[in-house]
Structures are given as structure tokens and as C-alpha cells.
C-alpha atoms as a PDB file:
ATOM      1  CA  UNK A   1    -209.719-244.989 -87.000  1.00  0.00           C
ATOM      2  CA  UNK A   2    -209.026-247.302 -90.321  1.00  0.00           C
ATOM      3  CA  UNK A   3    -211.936-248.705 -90.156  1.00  0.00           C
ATOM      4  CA  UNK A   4    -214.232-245.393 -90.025  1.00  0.00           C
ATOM      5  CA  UNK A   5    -212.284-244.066 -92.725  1.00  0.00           C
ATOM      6  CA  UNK A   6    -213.003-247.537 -94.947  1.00  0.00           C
ATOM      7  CA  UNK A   7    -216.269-246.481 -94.257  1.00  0.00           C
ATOM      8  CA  UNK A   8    -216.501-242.663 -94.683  1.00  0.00           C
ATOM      9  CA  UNK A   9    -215.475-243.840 -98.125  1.00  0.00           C
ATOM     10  CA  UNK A  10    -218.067-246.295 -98.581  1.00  0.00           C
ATOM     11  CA  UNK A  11    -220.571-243.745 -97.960  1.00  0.00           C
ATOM     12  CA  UNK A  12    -219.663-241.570-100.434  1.00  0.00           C
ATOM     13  CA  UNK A  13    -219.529-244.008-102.933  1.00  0.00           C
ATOM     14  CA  UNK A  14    -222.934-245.547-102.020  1.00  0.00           C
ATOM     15  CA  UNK A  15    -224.270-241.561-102.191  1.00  0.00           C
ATOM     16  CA  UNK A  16    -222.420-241.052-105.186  1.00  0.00           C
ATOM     17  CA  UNK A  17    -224.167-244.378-106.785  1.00  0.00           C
ATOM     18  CA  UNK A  18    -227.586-243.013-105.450  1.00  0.00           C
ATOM     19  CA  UNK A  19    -227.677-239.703-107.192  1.00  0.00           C
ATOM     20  CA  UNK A  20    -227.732-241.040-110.945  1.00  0.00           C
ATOM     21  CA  UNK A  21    -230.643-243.529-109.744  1.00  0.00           C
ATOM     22  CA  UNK A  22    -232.927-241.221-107.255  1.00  0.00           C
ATOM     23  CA  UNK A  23    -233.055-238.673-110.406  1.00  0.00           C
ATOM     24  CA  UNK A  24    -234.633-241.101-112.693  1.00  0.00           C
ATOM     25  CA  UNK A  25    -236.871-242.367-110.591  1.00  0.00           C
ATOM     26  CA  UNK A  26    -238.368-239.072-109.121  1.00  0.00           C
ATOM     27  CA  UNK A  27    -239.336-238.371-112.828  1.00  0.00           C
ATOM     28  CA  UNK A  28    -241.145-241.576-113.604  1.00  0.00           C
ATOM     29  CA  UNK A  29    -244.543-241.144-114.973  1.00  0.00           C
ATOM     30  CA  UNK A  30    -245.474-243.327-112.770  1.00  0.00           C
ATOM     31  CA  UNK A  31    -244.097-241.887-110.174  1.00  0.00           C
ATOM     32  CA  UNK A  32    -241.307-242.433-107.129  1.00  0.00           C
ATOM     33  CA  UNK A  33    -242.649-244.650-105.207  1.00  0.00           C
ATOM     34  CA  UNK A  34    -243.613-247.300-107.984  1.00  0.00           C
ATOM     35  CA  UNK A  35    -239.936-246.825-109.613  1.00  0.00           C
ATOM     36  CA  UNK A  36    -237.414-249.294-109.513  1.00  0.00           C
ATOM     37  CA  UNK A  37    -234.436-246.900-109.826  1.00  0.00           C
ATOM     38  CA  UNK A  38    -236.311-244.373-106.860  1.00  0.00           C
ATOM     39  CA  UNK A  39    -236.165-247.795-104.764  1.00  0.00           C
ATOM     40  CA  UNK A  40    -232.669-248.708-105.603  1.00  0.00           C
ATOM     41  CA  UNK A  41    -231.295-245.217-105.050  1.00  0.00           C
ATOM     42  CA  UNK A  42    -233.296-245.008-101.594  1.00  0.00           C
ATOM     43  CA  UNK A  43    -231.717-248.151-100.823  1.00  0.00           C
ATOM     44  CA  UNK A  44    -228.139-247.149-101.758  1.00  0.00           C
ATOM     45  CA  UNK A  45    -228.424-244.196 -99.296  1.00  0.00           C
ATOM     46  CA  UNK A  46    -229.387-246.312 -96.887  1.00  0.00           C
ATOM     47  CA  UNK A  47    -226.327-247.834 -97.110  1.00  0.00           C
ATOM     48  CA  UNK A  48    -224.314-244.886 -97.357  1.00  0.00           C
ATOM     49  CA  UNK A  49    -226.108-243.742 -93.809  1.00  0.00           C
ATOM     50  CA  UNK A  50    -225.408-246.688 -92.259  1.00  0.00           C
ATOM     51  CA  UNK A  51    -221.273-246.217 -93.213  1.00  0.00           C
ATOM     52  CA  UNK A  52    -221.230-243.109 -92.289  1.00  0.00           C
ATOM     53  CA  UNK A  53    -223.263-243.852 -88.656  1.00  0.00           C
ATOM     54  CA  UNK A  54    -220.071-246.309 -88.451  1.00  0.00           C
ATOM     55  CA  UNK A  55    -217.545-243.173 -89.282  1.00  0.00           C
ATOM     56  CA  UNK A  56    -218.872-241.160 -87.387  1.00  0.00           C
ATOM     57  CA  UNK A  57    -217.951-242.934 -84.000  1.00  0.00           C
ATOM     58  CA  UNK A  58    -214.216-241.817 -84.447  1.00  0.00           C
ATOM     59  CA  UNK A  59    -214.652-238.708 -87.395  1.00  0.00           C
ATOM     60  CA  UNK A  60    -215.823-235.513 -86.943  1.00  0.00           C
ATOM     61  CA  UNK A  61    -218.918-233.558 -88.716  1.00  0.00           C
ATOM     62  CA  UNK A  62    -216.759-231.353 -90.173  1.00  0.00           C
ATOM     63  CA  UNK A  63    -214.855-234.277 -91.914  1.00  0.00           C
ATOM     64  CA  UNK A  64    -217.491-236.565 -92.281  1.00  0.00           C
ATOM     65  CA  UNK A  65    -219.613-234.089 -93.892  1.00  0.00           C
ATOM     66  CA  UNK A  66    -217.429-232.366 -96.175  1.00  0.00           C
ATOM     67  CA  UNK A  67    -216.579-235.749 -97.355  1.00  0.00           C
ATOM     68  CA  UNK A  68    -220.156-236.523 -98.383  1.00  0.00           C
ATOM     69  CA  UNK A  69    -220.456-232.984-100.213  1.00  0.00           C
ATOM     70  CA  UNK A  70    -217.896-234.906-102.264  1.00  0.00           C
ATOM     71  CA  UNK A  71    -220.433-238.031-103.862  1.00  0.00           C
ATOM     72  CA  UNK A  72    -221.424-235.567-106.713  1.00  0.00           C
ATOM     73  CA  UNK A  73    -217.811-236.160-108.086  1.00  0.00           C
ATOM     74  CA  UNK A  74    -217.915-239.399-106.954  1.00  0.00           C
ATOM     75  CA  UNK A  75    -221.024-239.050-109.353  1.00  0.00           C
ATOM     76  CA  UNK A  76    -219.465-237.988-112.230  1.00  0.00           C
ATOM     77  CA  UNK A  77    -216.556-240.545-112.154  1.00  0.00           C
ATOM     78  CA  UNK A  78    -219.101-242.984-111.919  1.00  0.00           C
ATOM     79  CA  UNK A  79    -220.075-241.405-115.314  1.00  0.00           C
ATOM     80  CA  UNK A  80    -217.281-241.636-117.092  1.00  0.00           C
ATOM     81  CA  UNK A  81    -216.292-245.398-115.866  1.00  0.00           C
ATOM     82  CA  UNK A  82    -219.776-246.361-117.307  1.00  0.00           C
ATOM     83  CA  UNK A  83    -219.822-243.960-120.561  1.00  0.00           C
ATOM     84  CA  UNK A  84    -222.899-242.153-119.445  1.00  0.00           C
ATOM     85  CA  UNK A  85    -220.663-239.094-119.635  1.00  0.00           C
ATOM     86  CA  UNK A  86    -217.037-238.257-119.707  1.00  0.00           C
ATOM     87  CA  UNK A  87    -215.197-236.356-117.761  1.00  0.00           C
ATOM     88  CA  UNK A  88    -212.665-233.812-119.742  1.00  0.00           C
ATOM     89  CA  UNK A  89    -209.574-232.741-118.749  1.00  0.00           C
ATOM     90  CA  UNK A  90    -210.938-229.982-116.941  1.00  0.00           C
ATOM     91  CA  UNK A  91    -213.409-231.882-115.339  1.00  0.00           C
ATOM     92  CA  UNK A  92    -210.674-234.622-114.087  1.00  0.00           C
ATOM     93  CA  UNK A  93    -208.523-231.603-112.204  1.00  0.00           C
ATOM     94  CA  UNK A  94    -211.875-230.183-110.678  1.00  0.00           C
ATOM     95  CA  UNK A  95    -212.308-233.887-109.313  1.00  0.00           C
ATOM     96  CA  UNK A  96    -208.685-233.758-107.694  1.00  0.00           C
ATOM     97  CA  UNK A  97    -209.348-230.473-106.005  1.00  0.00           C
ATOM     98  CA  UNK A  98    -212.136-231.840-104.420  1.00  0.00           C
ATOM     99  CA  UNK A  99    -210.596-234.841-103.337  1.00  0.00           C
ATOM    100  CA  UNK A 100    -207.392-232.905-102.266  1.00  0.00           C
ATOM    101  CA  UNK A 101    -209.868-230.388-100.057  1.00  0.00           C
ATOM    102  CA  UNK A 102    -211.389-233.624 -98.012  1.00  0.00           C
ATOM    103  CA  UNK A 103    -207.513-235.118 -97.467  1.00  0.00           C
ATOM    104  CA  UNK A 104    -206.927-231.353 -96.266  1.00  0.00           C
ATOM    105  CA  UNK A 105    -209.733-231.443 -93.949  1.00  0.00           C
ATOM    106  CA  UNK A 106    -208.594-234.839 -93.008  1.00  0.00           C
ATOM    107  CA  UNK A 107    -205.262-234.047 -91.862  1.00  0.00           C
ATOM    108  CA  UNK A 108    -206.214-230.631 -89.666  1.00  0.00           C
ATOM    109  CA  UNK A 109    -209.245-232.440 -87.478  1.00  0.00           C
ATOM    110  CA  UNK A 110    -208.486-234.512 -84.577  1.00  0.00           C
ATOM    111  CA  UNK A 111    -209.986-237.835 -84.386  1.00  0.00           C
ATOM    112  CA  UNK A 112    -212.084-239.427 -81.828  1.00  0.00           C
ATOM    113  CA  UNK A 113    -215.402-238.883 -79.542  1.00  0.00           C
ATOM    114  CA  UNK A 114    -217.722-235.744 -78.922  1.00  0.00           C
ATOM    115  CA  UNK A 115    -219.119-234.416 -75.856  1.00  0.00           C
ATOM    116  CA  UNK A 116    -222.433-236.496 -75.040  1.00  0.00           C
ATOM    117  CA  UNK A 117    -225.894-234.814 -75.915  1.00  0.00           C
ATOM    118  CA  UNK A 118    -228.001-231.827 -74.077  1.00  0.00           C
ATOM    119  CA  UNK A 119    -231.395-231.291 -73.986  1.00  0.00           C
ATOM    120  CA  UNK A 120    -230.600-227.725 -75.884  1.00  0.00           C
ATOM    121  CA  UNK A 121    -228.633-229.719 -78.527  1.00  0.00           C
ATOM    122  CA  UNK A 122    -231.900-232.290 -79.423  1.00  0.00           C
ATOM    123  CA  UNK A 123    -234.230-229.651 -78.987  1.00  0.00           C
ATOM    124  CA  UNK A 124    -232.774-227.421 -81.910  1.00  0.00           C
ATOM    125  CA  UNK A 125    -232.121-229.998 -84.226  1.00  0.00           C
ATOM    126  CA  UNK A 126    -236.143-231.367 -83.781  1.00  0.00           C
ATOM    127  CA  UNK A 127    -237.118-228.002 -84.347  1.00  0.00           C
ATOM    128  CA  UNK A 128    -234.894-227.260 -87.276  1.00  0.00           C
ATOM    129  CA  UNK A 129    -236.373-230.970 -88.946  1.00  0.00           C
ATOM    130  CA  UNK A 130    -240.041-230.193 -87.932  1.00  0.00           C
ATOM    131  CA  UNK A 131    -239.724-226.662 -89.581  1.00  0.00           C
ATOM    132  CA  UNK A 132    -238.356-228.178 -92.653  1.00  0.00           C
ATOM    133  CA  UNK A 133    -241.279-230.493 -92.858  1.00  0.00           C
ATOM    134  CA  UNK A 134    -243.658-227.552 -92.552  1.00  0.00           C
ATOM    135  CA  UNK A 135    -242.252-225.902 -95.331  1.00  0.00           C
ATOM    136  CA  UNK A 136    -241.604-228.663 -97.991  1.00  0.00           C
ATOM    137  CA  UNK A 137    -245.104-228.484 -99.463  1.00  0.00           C
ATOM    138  CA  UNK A 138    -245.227-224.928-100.363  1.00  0.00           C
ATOM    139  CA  UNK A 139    -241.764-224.842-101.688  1.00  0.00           C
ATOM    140  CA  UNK A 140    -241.380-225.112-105.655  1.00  0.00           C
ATOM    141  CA  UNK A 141    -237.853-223.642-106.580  1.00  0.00           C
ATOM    142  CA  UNK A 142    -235.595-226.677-106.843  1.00  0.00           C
ATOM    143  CA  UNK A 143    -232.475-226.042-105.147  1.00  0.00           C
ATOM    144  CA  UNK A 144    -234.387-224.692-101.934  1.00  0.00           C
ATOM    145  CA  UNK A 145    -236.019-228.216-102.178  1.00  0.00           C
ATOM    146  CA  UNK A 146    -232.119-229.331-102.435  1.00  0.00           C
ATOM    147  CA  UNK A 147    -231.412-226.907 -99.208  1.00  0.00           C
ATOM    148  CA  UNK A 148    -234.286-228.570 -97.092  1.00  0.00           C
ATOM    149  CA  UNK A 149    -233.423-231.737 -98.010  1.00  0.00           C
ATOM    150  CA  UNK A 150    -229.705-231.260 -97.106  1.00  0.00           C
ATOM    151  CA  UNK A 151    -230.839-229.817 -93.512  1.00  0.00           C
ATOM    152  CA  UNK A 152    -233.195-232.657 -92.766  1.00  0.00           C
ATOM    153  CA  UNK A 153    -230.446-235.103 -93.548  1.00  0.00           C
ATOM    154  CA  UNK A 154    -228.046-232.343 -91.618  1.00  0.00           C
ATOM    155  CA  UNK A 155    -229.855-232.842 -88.928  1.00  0.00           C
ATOM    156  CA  UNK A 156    -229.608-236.797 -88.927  1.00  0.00           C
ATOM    157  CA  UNK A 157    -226.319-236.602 -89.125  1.00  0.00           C
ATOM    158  CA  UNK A 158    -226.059-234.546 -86.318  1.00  0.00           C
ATOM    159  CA  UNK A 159    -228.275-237.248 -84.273  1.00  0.00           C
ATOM    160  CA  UNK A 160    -225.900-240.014 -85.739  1.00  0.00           C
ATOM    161  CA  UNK A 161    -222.465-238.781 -83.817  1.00  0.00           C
ATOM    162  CA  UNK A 162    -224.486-237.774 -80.906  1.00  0.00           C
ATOM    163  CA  UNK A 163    -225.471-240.892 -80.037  1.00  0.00           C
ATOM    164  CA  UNK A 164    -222.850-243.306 -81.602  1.00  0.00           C
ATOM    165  CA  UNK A 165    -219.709-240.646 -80.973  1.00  0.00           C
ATOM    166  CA  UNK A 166    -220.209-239.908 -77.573  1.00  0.00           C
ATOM    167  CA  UNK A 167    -217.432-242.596 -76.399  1.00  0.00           C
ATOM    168  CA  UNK A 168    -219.587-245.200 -75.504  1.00  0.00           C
ATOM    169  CA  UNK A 169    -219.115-248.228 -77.381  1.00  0.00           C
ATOM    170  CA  UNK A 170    -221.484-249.804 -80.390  1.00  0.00           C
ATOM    171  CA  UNK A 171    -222.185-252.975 -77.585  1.00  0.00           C
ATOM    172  CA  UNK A 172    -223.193-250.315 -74.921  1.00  0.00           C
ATOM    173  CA  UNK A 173    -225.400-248.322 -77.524  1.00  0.00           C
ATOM    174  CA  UNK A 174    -227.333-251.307 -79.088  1.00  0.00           C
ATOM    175  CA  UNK A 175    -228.373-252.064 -75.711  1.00  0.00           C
ATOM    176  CA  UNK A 176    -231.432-249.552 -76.079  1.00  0.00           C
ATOM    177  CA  UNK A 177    -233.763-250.837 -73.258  1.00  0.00           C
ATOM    178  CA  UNK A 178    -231.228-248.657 -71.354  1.00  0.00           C
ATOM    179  CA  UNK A 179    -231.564-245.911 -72.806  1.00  0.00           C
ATOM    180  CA  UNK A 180    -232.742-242.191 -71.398  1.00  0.00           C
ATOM    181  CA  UNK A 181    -235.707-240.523 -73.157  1.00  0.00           C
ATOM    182  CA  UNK A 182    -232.568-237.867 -74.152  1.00  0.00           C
ATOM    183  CA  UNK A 183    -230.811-241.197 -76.050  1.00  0.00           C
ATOM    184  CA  UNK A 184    -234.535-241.856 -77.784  1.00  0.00           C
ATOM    185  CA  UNK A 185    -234.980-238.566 -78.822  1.00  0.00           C
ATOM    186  CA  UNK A 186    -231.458-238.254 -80.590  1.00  0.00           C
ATOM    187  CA  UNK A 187    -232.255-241.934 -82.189  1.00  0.00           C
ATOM    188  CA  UNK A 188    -235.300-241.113 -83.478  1.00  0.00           C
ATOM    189  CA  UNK A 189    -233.966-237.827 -84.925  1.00  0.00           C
ATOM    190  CA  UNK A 190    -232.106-240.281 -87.678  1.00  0.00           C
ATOM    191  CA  UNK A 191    -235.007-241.426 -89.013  1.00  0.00           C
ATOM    192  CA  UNK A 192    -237.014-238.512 -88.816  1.00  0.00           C
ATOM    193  CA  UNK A 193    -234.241-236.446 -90.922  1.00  0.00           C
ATOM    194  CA  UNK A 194    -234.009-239.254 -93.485  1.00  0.00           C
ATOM    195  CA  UNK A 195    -237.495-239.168 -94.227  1.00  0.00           C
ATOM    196  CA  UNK A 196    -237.918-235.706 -94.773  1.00  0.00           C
ATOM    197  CA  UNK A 197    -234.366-234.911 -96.432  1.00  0.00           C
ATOM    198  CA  UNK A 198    -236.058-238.057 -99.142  1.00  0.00           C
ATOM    199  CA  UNK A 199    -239.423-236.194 -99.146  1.00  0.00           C
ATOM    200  CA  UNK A 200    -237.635-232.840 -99.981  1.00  0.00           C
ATOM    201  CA  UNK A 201    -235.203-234.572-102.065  1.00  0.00           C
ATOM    202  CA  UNK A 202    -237.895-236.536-104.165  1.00  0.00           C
ATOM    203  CA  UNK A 203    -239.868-232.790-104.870  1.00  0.00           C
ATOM    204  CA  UNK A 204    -236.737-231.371-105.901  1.00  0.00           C
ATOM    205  CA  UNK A 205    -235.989-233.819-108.368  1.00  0.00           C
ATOM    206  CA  UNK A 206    -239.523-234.448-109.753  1.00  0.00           C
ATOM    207  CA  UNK A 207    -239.348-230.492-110.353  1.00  0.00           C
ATOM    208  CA  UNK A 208    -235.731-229.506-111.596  1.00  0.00           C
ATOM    209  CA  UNK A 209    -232.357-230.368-112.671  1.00  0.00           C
ATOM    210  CA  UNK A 210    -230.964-233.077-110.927  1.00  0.00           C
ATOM    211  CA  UNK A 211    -227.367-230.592-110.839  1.00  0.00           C
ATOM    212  CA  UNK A 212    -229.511-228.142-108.797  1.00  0.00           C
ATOM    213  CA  UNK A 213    -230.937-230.131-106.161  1.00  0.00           C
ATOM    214  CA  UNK A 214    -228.118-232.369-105.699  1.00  0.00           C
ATOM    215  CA  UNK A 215    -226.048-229.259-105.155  1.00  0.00           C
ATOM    216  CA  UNK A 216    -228.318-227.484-102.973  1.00  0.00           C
ATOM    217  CA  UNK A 217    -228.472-231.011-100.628  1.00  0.00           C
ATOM    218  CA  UNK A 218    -224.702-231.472-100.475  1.00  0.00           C
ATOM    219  CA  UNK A 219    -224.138-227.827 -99.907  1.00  0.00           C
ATOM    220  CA  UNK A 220    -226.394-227.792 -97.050  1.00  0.00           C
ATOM    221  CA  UNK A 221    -225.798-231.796 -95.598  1.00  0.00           C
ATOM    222  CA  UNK A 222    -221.841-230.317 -95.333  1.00  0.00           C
ATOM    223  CA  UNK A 223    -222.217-226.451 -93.871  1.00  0.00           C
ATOM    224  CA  UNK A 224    -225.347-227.387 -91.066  1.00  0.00           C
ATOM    225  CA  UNK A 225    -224.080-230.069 -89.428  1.00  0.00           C
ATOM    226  CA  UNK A 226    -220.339-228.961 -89.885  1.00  0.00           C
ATOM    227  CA  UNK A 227    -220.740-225.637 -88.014  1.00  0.00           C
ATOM    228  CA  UNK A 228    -222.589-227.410 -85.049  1.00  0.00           C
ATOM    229  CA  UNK A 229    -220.178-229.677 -84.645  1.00  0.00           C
ATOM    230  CA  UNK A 230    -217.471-226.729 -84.797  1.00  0.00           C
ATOM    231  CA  UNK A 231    -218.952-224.316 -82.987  1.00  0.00           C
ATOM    232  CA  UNK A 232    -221.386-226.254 -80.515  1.00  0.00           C
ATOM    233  CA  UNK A 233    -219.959-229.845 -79.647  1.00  0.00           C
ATOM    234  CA  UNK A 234    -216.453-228.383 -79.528  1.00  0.00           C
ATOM    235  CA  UNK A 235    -214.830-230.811 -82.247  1.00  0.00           C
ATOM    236  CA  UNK A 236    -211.205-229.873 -82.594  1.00  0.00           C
ATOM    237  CA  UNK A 237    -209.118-229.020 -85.304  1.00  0.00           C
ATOM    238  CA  UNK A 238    -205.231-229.457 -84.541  1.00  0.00           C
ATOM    239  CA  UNK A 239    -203.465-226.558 -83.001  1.00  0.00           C
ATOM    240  CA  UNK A 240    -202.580-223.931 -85.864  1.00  0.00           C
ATOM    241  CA  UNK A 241    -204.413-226.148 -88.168  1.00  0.00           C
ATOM    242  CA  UNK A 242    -207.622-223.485 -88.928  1.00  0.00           C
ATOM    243  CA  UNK A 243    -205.874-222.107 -92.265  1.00  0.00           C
ATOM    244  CA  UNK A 244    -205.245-225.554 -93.566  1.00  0.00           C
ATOM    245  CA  UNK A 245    -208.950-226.411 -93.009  1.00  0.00           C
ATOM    246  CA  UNK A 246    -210.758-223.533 -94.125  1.00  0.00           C
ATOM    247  CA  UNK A 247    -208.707-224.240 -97.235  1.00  0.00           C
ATOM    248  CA  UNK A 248    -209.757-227.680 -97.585  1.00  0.00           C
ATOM    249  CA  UNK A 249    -213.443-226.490 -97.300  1.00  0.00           C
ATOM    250  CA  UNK A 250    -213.365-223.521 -99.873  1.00  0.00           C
ATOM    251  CA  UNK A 251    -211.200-226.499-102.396  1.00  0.00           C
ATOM    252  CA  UNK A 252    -214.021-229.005-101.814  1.00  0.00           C
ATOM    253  CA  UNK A 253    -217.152-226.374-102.148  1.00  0.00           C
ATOM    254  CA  UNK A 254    -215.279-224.703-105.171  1.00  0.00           C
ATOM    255  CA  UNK A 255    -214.575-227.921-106.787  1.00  0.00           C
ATOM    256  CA  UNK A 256    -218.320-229.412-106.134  1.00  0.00           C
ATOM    257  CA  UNK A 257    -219.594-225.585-107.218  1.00  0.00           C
ATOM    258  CA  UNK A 258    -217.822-226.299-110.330  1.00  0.00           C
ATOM    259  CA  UNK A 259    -218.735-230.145-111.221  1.00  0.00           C
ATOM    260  CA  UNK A 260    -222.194-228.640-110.616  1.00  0.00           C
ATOM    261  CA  UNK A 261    -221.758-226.011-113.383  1.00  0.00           C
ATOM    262  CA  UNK A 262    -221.094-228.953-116.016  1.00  0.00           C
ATOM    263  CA  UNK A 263    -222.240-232.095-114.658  1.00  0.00           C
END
């Protein structure tokens, strides 16, 4: 349980971190792909995936997600520490509301594994990131760029506890020449989110604010997977817990809602 925690919060540092660089480098006149800062923020949220995978063996979506709505204030701090921007007074106590929402979500979900995956649960989330992918193209308003790319990654994220917080352990899931084609299909889900979530992400940036996409992904990467793990996989909350919750989400969204307003 420490240890996913220790790593919940890596990842929203390393998505934090990866927001200031992915928005310079979608706007190179060069463009993404030949921009050191695209490359560098692609690689930080690599890292931030690969902490959360790790969290996500013991935390819920709901937690785990929420959390990760939470790197655009992890942004901003990030600002101020360097002097890109700082943070007034205002913005400070917006930052504490958000981080007092995720220790309120913390406290009313129960720790530990998820039921293992059905067919019905892979086959939804495939055709949730293939519909995203056929839309991406023809979509020009940024923060529906921000939405998709929030879903696709949604939907890696909801491939990510599947297979890693099922119970079985990280020795008994790296064995994958054991797998079932049920196990491939929720691994290759991962990748298959990332890579559209960057496409839509990358668009997004290249076309708008970087406040307006980033908003649109977070708001979407916490709510999608969130509600399936709620309402589908059964994830508990605590018993007479659901008030304390719900108010943790509404603090966190508000708070992020806000930052987003003068970020």
C-alpha cells in the first residue's frame, strides 16, 4: 500500500513535469516529432504511466485517477518553484483544495485488488479507443481534442488495473507466454490508449491553449475510467463513506476548474 502511494505520487509529478514540455513542443515549427521538449515530455509520461501501472495494483480508478486530474497544479507549482509563473495567494489555496479533495478521496476508498477482466469489459474499452481514433482527424476545437485524448488514455488506464490489479502478483503477470488471448487483449489496450490519447493530445496542443486541452484530458482521464471502476468492477468506497468522496471529487474538479481559469 506505501509503496503504490510513493508511486501514485510520482506519477503526478512526472505528468505534472510533462505538461509545460509537451506544449512547447507540439508548437514547434518544426514540428512534434523533431522537438526536443515533445520528446522529453512524451518521455516523462511514460514514466508517469509506468508509476501509476505500479499504483494501480493496490489503488483504485477512482483514486488513482482523480489523483492524476491533479498534475495541472502539480503544473503550476512547478511554475512558481522555477519563476516561469507565480502562484498568488489565491492561486496557493486553490492548490490546497485540490490536494485536500485527493486525501478525501484517499481516505473513503478501500484499498486492494479488482475483480479479474470479462470479455464485455475489453470489448467496450477497444471500442471506446478505436472510436476515438476515428474521430481525431476531423476534430479541430481544442478541448474536444483534450476530451479524446483523456478517454484514450482513460481507457489505458482502465487496461492497466485490469491486468496488474486483478490479485495476481507482478511475478505471475510478467510471465506473459501464459497468458489468455483475454490477458493480450487488455495488455495491448495500454499501448493502444497511449498512442492515441498522444495523437489527440499533440492536435490539441498544436491548435489551442495549452489550459484548454490539458483541462479537457484531465477532466476526462479522471471521470471515464473512475465511473467504470465505480460502477462496473465494483471498487468500494468504505461503508457511509459516499458523501466524503463525492466531496473530494467536486474539491479536486473545482480546484483544477479553477487553476485552469488562470494558469
Amino acid at each position: 500500500m506505501f509503496l503504490a502511494v510513493i508511486c501514485l505520487v510520482a506519477a503526478v509529478t512526472a505528468y505534472g513535469w510533462s505538461g509545460l514540455r509537451l506544449a512547447s513542443g507540439s508548437r514547434d515549427e518544426k514540428g512534434a516529432v523533431a522537438s526536443t521538449d515533445w520528446w522529453v515530455g512524451t518521455g516523462l509520461q511514460g514514466v508517469g504511466f509506468v508509476t501509476a501501472l505500479l499504483a494501480r495494483t493496490e489503488l483504485p480508478l477512482l483514486l488513482v485517477q482523480s489523483a492524476i486530474a491533479a498534475a495541472l497544479a502539480v503544473t503550476a507549482l512547478l511554475e512558481h518553484a522555477t519563476g516561469v509563473r507565480r502562484l498568488s495567494l489565491r492561486e496557493a489555496a486553490t492548490v490546497s483544495v485540490v490536494v485536500a479533495g485527493i486525501g478525501a478521496i484517499a481516505v473513503a476508498v478501500v484499498p486492494g485488488p479488482t475483480r479479474a477482466a470479462t470479455t464485455g469489459d475489453v470489448v467496450a474499452m477497444w471500442v471506446l479507443v478505436c472510436c476515438c481514433a476515428a474521430v481525431i482527424a476531423w476534430v479541430h476545437h481544442p478541448w474536444v481534442a483534450g476530451a479524446l485524448a483523456g478517454t484514450a488514455f482513460g481507457t489505458g488506464a482502465v487496461g492497466a488495473r485490469l491486468l496488474v490489479g486483478s490479485g495476481a502478483s507482478l511475478a505471475e503477470v510478467a510471465q506473459f507466454w501464459g497468458w489468455s488471448w483475454l490477458m493480450w487483449a487488455v495488455a495491448v489496450l495500454m499501448p493502444m490508449g497511449i498512442v492515441v490519447g498522444q495523437w489527440a493530445l499533440t492536435r490539441g496542443l498544436a491548435r489551442g491553449a495549452s489550459v484548454t486541452v490539458l483541462g479537457g484530458n484531465y477532466a476526462m482521464a479522471a471521470v471515464m475510467p473512475s465511473a467504470f471502476g465505480v460502477v462496473v468492477l465494483g471498487e468500494q468506497l468504505r461503508a457511509g463513506w459516499w458523501p466524503v468522496a463525492v466531496a473530494g471529487v467536486a474539491a479536486a474538479l473545482w480546484g483544477t476548474r479553477k487553476l485552469l481559469r488562470t494558469h
